[in-house]
N, C-alpha and C. Protein backbone atom coordinates (compact mmCIF):
# COMPACT_ATOMS: atom_id res chain seq x y z
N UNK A 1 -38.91 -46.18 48.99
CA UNK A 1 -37.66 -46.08 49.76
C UNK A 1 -36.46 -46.26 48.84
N UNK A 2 -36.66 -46.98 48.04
CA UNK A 2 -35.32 -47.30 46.90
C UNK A 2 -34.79 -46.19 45.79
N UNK A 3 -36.35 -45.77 45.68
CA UNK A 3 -35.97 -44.61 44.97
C UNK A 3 -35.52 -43.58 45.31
N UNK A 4 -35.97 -43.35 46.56
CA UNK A 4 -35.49 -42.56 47.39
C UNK A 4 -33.74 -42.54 47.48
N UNK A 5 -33.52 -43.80 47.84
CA UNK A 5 -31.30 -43.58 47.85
C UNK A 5 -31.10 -43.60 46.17
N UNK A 6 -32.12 -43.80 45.42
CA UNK A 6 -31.28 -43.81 44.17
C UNK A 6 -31.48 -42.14 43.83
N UNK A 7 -32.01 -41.76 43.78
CA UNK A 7 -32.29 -40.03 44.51
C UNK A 7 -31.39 -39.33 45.05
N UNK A 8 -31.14 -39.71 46.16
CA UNK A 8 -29.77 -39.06 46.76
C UNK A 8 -28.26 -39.82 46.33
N UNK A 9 -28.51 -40.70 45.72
CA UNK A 9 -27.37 -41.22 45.16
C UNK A 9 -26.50 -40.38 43.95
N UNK A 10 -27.90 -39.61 43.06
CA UNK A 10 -27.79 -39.07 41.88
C UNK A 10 -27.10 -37.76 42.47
N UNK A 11 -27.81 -37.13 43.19
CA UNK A 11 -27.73 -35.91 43.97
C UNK A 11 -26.20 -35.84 44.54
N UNK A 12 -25.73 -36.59 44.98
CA UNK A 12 -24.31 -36.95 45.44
C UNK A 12 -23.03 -37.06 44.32
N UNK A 13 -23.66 -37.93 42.95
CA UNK A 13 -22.80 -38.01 42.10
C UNK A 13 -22.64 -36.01 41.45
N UNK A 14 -23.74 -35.93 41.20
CA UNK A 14 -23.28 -34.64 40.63
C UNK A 14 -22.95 -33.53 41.56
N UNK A 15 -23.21 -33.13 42.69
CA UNK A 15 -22.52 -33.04 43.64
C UNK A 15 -20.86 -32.82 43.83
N UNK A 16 -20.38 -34.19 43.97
CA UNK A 16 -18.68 -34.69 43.75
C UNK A 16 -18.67 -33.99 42.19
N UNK A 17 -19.32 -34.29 40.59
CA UNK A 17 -18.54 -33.64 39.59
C UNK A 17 -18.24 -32.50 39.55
N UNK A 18 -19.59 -31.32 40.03
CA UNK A 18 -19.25 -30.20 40.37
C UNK A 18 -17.89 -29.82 41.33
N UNK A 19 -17.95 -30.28 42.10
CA UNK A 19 -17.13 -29.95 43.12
C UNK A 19 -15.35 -29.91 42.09
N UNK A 20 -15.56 -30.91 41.52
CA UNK A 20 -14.50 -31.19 40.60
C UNK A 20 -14.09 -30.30 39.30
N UNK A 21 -14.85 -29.86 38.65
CA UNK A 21 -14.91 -28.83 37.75
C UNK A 21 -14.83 -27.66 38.74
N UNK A 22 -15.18 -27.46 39.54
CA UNK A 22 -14.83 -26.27 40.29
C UNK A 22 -13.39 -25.78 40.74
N UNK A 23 -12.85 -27.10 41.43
CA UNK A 23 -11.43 -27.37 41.86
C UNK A 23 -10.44 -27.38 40.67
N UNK A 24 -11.39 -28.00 39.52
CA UNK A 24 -10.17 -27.85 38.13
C UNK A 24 -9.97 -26.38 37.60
N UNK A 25 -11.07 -25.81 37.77
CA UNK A 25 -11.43 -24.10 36.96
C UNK A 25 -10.84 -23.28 37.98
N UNK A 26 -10.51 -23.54 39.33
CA UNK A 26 -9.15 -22.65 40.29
C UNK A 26 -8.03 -23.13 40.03
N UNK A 27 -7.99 -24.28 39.90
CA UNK A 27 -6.49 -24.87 40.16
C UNK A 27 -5.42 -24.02 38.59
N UNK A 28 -6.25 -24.18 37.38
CA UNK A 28 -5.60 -23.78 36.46
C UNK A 28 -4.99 -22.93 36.04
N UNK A 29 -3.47 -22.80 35.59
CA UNK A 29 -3.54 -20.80 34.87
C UNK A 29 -3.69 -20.28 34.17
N UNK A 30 -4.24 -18.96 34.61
CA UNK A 30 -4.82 -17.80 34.18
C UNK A 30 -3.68 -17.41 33.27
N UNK A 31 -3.84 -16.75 32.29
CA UNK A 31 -3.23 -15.14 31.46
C UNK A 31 -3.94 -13.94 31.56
N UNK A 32 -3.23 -13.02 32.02
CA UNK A 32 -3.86 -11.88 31.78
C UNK A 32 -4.44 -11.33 30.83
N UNK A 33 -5.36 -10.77 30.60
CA UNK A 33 -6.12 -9.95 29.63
C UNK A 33 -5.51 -9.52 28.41
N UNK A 34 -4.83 -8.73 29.26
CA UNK A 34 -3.40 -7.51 28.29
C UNK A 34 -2.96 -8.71 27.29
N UNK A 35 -2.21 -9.44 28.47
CA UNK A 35 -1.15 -10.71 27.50
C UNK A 35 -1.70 -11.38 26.46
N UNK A 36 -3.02 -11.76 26.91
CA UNK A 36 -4.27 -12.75 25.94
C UNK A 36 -4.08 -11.90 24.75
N UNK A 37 -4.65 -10.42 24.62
CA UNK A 37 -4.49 -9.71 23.54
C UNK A 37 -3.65 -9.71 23.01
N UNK A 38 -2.63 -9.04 23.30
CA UNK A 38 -1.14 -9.08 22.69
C UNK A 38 -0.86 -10.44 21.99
N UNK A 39 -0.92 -11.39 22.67
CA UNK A 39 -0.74 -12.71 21.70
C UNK A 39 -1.93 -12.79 20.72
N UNK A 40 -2.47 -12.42 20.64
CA UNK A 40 -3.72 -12.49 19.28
C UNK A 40 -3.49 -11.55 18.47
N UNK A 41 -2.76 -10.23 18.77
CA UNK A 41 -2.66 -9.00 18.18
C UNK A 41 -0.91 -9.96 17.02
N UNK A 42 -0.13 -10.00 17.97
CA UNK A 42 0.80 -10.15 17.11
C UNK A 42 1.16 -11.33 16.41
N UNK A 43 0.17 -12.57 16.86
CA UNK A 43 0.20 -13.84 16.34
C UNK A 43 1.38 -14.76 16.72
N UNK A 44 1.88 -14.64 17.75
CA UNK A 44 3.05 -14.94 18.66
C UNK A 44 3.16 -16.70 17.71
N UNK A 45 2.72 -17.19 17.63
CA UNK A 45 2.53 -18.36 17.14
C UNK A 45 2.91 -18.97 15.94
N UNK A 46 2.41 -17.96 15.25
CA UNK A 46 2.58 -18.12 13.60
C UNK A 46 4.31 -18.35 13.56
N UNK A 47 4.90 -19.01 12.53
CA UNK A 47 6.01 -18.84 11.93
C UNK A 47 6.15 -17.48 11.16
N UNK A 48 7.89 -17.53 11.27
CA UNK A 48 8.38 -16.42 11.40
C UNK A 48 8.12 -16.27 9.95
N UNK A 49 8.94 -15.28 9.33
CA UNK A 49 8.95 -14.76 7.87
C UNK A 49 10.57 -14.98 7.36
N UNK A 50 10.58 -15.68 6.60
CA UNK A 50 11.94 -16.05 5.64
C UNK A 50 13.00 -15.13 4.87
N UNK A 51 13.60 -14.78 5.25
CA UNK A 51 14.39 -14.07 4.45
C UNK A 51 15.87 -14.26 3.71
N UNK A 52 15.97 -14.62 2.34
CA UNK A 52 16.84 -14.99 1.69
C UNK A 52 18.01 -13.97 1.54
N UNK A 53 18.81 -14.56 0.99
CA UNK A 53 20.40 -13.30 0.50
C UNK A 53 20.97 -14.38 -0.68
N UNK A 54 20.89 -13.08 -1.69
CA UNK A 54 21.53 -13.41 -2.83
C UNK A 54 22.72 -13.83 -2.70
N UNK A 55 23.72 -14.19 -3.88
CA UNK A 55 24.81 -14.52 -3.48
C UNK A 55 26.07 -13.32 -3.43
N UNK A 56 26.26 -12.60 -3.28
CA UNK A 56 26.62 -11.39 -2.67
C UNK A 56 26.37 -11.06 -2.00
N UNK A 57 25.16 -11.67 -0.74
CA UNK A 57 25.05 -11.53 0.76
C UNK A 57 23.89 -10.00 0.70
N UNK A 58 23.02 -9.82 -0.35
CA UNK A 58 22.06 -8.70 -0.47
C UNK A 58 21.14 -9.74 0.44
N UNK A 59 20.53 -8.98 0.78
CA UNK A 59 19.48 -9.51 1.78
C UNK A 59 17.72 -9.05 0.98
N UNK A 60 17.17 -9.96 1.05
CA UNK A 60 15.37 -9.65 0.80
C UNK A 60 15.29 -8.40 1.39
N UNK A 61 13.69 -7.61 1.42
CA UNK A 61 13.05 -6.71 2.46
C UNK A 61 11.93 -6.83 2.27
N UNK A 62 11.29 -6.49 3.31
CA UNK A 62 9.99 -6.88 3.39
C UNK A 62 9.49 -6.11 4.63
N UNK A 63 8.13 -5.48 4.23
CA UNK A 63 7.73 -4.64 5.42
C UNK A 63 6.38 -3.61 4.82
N UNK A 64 6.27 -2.81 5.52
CA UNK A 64 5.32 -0.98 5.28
C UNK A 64 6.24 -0.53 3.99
N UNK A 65 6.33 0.17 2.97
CA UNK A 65 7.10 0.77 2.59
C UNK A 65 7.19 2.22 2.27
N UNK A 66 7.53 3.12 2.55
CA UNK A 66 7.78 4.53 2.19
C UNK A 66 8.05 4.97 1.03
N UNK A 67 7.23 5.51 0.11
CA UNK A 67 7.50 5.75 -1.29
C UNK A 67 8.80 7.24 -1.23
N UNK A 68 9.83 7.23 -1.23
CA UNK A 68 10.93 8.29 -1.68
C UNK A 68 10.82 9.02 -2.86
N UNK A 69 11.06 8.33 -3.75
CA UNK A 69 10.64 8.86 -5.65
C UNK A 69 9.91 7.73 -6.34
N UNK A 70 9.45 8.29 -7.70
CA UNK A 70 8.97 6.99 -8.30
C UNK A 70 10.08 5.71 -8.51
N UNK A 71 11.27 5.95 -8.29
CA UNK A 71 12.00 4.57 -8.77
C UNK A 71 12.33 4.42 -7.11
N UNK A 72 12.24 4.74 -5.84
CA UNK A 72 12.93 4.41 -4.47
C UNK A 72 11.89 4.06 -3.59
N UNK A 73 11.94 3.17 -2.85
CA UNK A 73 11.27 3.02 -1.48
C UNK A 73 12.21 2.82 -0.12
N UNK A 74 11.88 2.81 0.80
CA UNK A 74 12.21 2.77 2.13
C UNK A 74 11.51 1.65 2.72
N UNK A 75 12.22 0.30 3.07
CA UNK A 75 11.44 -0.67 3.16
C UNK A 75 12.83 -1.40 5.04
N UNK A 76 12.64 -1.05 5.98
CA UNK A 76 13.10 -1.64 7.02
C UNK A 76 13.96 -0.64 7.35
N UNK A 77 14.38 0.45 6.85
CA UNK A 77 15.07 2.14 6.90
C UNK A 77 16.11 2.00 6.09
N UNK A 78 16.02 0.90 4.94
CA UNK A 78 17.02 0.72 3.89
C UNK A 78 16.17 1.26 2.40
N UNK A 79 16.89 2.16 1.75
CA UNK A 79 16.61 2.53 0.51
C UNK A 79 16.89 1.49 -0.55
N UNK A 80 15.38 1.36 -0.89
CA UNK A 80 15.48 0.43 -2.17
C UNK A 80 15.13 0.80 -3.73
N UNK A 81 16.05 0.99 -4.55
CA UNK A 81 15.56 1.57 -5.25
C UNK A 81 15.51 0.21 -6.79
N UNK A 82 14.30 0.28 -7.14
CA UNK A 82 13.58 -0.15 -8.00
C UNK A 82 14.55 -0.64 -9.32
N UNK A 83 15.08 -1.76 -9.67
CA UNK A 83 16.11 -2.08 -10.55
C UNK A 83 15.85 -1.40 -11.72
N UNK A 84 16.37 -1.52 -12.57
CA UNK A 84 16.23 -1.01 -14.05
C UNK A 84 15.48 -0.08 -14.73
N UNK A 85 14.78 0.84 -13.81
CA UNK A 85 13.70 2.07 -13.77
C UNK A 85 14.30 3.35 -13.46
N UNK A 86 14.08 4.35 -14.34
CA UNK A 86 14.21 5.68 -13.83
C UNK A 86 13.30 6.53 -14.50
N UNK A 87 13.03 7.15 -12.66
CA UNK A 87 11.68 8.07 -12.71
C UNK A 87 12.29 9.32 -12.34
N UNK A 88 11.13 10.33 -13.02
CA UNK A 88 11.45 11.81 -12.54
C UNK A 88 12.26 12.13 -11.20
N UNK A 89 13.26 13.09 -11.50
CA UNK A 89 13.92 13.77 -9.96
C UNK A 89 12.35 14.04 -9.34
N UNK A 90 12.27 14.40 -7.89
CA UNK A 90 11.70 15.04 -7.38
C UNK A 90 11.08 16.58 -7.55
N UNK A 91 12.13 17.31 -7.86
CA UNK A 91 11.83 18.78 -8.24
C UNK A 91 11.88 18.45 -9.91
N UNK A 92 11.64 17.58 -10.49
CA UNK A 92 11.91 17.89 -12.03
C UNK A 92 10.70 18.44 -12.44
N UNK A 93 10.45 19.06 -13.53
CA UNK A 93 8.52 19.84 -14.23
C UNK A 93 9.16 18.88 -15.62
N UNK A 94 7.76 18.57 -15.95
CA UNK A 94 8.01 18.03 -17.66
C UNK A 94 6.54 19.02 -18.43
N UNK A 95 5.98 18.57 -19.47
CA UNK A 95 4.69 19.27 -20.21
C UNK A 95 3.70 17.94 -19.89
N UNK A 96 2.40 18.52 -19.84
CA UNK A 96 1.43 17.76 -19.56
C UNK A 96 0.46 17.90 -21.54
N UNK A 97 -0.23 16.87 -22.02
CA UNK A 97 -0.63 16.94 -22.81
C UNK A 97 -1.08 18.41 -23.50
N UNK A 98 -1.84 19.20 -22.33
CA UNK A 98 -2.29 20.62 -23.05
C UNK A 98 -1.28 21.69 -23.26
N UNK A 99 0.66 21.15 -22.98
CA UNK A 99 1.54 22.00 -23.64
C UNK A 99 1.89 22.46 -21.68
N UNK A 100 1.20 22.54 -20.80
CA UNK A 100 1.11 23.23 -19.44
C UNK A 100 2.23 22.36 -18.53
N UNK A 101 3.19 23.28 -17.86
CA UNK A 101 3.99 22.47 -16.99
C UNK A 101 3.77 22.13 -16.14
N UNK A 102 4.39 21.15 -15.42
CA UNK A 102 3.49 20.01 -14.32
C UNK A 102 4.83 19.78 -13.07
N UNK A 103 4.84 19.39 -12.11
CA UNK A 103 5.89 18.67 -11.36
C UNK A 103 5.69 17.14 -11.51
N UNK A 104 6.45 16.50 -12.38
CA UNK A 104 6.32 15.34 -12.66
C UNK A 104 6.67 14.02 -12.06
N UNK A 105 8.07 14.94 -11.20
CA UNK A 105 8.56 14.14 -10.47
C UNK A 105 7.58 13.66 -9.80
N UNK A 106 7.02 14.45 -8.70
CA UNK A 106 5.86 14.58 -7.80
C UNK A 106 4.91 13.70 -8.03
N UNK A 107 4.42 13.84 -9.13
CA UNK A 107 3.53 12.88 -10.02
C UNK A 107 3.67 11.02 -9.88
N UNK A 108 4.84 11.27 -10.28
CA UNK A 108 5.37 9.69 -10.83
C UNK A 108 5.25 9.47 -9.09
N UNK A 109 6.29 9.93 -8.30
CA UNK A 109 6.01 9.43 -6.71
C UNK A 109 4.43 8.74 -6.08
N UNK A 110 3.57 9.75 -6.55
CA UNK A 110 2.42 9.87 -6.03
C UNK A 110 1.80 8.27 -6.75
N UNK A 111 2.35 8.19 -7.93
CA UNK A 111 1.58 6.76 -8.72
C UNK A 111 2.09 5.94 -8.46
N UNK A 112 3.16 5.62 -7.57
CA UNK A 112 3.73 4.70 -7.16
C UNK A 112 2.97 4.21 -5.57
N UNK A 113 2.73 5.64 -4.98
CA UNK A 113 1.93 5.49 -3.38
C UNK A 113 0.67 4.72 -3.91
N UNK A 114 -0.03 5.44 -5.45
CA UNK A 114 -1.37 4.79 -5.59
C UNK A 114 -0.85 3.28 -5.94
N UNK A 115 -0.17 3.12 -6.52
CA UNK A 115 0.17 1.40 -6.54
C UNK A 115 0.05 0.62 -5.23
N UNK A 116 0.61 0.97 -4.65
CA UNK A 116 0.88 0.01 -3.25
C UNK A 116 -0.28 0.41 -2.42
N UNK A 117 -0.28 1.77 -2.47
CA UNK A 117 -1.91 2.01 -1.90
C UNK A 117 -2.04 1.24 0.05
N UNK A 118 -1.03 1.46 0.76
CA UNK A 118 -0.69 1.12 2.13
C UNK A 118 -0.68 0.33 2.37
N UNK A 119 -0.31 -1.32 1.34
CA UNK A 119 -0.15 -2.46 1.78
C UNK A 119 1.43 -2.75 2.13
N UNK A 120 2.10 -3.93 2.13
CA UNK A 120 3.39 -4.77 2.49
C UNK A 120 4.05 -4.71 0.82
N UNK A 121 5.15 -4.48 0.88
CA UNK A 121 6.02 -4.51 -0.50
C UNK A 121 6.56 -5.48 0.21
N UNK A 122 6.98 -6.52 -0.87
CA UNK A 122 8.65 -7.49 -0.58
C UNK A 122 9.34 -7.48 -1.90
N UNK A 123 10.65 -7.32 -1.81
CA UNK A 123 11.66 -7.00 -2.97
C UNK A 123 13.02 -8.21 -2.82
N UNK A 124 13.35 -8.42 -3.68
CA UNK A 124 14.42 -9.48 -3.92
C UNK A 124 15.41 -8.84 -4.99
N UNK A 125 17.00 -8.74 -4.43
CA UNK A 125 17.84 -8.19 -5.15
C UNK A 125 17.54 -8.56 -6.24
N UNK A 126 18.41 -7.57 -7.46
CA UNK A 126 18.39 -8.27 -8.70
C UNK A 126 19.75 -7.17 -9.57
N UNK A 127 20.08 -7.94 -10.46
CA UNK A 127 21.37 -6.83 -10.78
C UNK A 127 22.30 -6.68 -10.25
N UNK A 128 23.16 -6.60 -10.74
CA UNK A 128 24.91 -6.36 -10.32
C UNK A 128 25.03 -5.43 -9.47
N UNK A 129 25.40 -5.74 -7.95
CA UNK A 129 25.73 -4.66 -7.27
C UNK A 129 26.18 -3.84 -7.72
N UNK A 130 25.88 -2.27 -7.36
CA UNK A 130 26.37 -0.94 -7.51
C UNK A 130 26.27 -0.78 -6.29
N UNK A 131 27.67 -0.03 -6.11
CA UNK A 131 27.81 1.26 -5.35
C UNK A 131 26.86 2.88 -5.73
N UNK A 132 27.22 3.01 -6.67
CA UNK A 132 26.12 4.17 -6.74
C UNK A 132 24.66 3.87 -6.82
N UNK A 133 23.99 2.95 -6.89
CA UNK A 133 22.63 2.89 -6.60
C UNK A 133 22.14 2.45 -5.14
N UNK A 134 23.35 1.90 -4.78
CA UNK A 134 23.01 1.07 -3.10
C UNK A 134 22.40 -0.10 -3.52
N UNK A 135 21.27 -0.47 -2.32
CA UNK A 135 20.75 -1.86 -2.87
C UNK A 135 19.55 -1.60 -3.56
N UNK A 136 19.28 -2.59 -4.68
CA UNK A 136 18.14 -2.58 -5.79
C UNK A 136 18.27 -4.17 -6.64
N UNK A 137 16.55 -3.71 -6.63
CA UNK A 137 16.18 -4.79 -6.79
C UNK A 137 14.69 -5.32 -7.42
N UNK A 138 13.88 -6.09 -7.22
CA UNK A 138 12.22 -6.40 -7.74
C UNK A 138 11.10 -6.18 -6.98
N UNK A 139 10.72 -4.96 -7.08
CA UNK A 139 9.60 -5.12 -5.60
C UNK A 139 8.16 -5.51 -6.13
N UNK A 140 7.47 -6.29 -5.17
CA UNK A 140 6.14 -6.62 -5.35
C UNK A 140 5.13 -6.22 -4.03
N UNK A 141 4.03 -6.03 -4.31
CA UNK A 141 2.81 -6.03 -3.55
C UNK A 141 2.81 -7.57 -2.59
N UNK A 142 3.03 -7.64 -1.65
CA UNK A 142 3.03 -9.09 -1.28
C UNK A 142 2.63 -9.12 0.14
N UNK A 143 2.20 -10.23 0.83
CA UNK A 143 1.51 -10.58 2.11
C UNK A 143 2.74 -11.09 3.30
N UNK A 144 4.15 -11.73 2.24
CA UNK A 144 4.89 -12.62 3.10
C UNK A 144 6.63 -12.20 2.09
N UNK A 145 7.56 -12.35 2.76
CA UNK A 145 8.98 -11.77 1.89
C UNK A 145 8.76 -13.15 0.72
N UNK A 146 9.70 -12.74 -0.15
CA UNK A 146 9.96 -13.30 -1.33
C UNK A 146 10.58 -14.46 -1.44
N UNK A 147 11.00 -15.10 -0.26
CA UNK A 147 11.73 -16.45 0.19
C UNK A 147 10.56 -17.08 0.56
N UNK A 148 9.52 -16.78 1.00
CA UNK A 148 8.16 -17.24 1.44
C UNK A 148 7.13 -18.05 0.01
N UNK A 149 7.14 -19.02 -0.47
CA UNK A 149 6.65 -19.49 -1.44
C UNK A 149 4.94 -18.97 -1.97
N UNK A 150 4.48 -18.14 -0.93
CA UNK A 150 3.33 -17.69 -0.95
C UNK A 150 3.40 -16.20 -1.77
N UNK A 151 4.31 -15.49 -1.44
CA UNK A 151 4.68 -14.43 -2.43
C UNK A 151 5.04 -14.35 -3.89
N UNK A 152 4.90 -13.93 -4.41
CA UNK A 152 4.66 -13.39 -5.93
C UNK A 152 5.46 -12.84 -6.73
N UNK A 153 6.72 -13.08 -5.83
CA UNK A 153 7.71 -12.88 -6.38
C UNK A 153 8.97 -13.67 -7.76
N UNK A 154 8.14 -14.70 -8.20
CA UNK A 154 8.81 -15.50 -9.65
C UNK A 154 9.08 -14.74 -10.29
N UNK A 155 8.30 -14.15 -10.92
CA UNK A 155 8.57 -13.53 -11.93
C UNK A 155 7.98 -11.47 -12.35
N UNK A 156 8.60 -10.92 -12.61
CA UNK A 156 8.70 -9.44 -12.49
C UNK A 156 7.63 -9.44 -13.49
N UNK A 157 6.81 -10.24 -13.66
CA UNK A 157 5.34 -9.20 -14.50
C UNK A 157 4.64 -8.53 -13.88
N UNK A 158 4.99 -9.23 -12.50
CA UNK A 158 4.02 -8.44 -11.37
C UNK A 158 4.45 -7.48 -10.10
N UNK A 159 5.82 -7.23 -10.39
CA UNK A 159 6.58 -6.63 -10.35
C UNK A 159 5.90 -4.82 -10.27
N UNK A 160 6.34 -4.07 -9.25
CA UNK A 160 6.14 -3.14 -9.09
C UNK A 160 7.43 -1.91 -10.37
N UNK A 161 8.21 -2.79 -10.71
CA UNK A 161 9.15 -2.08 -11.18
C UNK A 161 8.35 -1.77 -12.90
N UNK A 162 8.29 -2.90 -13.39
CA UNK A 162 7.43 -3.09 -14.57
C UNK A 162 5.76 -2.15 -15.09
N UNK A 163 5.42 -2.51 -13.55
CA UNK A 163 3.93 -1.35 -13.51
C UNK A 163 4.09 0.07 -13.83
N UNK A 164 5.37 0.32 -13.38
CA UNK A 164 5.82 1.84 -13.63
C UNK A 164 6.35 2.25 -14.72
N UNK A 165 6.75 1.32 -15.69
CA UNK A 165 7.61 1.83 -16.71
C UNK A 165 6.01 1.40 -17.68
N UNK A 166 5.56 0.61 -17.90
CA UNK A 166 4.25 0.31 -18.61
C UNK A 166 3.30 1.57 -18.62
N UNK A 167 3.07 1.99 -16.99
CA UNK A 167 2.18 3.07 -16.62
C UNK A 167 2.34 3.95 -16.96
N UNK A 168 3.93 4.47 -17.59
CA UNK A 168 4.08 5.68 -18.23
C UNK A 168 4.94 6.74 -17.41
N UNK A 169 5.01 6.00 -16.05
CA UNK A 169 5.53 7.23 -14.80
C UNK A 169 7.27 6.52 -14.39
N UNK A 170 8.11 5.96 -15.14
CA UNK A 170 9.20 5.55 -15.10
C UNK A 170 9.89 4.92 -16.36
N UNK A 171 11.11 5.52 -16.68
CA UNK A 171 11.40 4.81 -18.09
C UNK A 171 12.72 3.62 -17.74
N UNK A 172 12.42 2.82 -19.43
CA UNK A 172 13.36 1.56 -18.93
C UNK A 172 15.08 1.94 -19.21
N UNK A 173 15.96 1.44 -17.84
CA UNK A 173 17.41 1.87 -18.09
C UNK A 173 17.97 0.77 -18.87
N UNK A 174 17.68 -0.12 -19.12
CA UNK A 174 18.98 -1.10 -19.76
C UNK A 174 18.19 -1.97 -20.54
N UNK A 175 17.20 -1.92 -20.91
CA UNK A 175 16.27 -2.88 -21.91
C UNK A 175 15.82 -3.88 -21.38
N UNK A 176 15.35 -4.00 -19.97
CA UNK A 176 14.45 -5.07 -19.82
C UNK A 176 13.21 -4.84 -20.16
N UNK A 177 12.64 -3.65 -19.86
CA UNK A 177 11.21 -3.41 -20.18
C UNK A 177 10.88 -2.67 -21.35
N UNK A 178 11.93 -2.81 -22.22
CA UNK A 178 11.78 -1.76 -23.73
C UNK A 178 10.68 -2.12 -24.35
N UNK A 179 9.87 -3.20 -24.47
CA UNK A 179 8.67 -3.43 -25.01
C UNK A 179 7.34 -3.00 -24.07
N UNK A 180 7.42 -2.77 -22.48
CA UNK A 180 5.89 -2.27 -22.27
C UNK A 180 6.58 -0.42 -22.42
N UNK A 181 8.10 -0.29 -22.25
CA UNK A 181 7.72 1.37 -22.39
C UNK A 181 7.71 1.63 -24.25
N UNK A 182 7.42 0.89 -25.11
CA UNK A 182 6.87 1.65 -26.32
C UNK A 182 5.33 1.43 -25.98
N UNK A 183 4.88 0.00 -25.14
CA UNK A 183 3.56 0.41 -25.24
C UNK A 183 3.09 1.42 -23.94
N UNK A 184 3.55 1.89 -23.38
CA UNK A 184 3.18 2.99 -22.78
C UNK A 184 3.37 3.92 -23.59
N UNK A 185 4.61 4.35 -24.39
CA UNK A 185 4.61 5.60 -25.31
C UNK A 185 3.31 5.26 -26.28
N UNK A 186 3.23 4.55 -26.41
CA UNK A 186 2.02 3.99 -27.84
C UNK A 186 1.07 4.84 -27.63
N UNK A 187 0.48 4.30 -26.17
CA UNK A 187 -1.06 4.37 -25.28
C UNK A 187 -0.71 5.53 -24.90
N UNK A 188 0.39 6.63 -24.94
CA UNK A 188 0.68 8.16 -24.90
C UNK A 188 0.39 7.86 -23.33
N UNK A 189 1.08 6.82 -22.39
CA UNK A 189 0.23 7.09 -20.79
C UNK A 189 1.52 7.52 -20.02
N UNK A 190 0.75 8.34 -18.75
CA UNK A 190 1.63 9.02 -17.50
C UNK A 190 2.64 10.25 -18.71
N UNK A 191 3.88 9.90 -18.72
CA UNK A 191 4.96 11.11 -18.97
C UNK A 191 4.46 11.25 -20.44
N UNK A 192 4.30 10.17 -21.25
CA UNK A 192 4.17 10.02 -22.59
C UNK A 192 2.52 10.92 -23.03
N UNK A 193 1.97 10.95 -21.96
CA UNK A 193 1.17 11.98 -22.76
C UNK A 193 1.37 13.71 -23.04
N UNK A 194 2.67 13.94 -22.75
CA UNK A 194 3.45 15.36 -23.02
C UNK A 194 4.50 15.44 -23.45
N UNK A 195 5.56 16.27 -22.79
CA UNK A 195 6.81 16.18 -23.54
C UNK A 195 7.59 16.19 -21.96
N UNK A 196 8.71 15.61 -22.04
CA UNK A 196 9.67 15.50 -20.51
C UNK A 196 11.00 15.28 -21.31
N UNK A 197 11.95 16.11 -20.36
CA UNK A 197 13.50 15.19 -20.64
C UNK A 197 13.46 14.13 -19.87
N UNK A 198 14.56 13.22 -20.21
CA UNK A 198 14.88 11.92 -19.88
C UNK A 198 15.86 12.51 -18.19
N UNK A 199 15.22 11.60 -16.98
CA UNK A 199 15.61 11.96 -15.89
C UNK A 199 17.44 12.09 -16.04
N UNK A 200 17.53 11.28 -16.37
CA UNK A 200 19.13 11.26 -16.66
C UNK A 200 19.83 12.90 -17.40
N UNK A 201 18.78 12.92 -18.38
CA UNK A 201 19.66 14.03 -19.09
C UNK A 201 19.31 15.30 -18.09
N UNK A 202 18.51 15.13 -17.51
CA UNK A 202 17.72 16.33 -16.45
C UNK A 202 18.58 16.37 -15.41
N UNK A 203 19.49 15.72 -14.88
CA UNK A 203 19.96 15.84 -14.14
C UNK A 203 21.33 16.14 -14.19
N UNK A 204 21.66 15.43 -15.42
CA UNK A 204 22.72 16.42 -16.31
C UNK A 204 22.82 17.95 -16.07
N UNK A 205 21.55 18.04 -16.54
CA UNK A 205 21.99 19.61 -16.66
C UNK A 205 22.01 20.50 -15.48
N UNK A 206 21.02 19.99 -15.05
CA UNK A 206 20.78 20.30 -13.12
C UNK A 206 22.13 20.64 -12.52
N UNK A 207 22.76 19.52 -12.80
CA UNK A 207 24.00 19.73 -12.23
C UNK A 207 25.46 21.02 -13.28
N UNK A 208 25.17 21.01 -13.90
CA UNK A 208 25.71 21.75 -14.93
C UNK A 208 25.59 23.67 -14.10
């Protein structure tokens, strides 16, 4: 008999918990499906992304970027073009090692897409504002903008601007990179394995 109410005693307690977990699992709210996703998709949560301004009020960028020419990108629908680098016009032809003309411009663009290869660029002004260049600056391969301590942005070895003048497919304008473009001329790589005018003087005449 004792065991018996301790039996239905048990039966009763779990009983009432259920009943309780039941009443808690209605009472609570729901999110919709859609919404659930969307907040996982865009990470609603995470902190935002940092963005600095030089002291001339240039602003970082950071984003997808659109390769324009080998020295320009399109990074937030602002043209950024690559500090101290100049790459082939677009329509320019230079000689390819076997003497044969090439569209080089085209070229250099295209080695710049294979650089970044569809990841996030972030760029940080650099250089004396110009009016005729617009804004320019250091771009890197990066996960987070350049105010973000996680980005890779210290120092321009790793620098997308540097890769190009080294690689052979952009030459240096004002002597920051005069030592990797002899060793690109050295290693005869990208333009240096033919013969090209200098974009500058090419455009000289272009316009002429």
């Amino acid at each position: 008999m004792r065991r018996s109410r301790i039996l239905i005693g048990l039966l009763v307690v779990v009983g009432l918990a259920g009943a309780a977990v039941y009443a808690y699992d209605a009472a609570r709210p729901r999110v919709h499906p859609i919404k659930a996703a969307d907040a996982r998709e865009h990470d609603l949560d995470a902190p935002q992304p940092r963005f600095a301004r030089d002291a001339e009020g240039r602003a970082e960028l950071f984003g997808p970027a659109r390769v324009v020419e080998g020295d320009t990108l399109e990074i937030q629908g602002m043209r950024a073009r690559l500090w101290t680098i100049d790459a082939p016009e677009l329509d320019q032809t230079c000689l390819d090692r076997d003497g044969a003309s090439f569209a080089c411009g085209q070229a250099s663009r295209e080695h710049l897409e294979k650089l970044i290869a569809g990841r996030k660029v972030a760029c940080r002004p650099e250089g004396p504002p110009s009016d005729g260049d617009g804004w320019q600056g250091l771009c890197f391969i990066a996960d987070a903008p350049c105010a973000d301590a996680a980005a890779p942005c210290a120092s321009d070895l790793s620098s997308l601007n540097l890769a190009m003048v080294r690689q052979g497919w952009a030459l240096d304008r004002e002597g920051q990179y005069s030592e990797p473009e002899s060793d690109a001329e050295e290693d005869r790589a990208g333009l240096w394995a033919g013969r090209f005018d200098e974009p500058e003087a090419w455009r000289a005449r272009a316009a002429r």
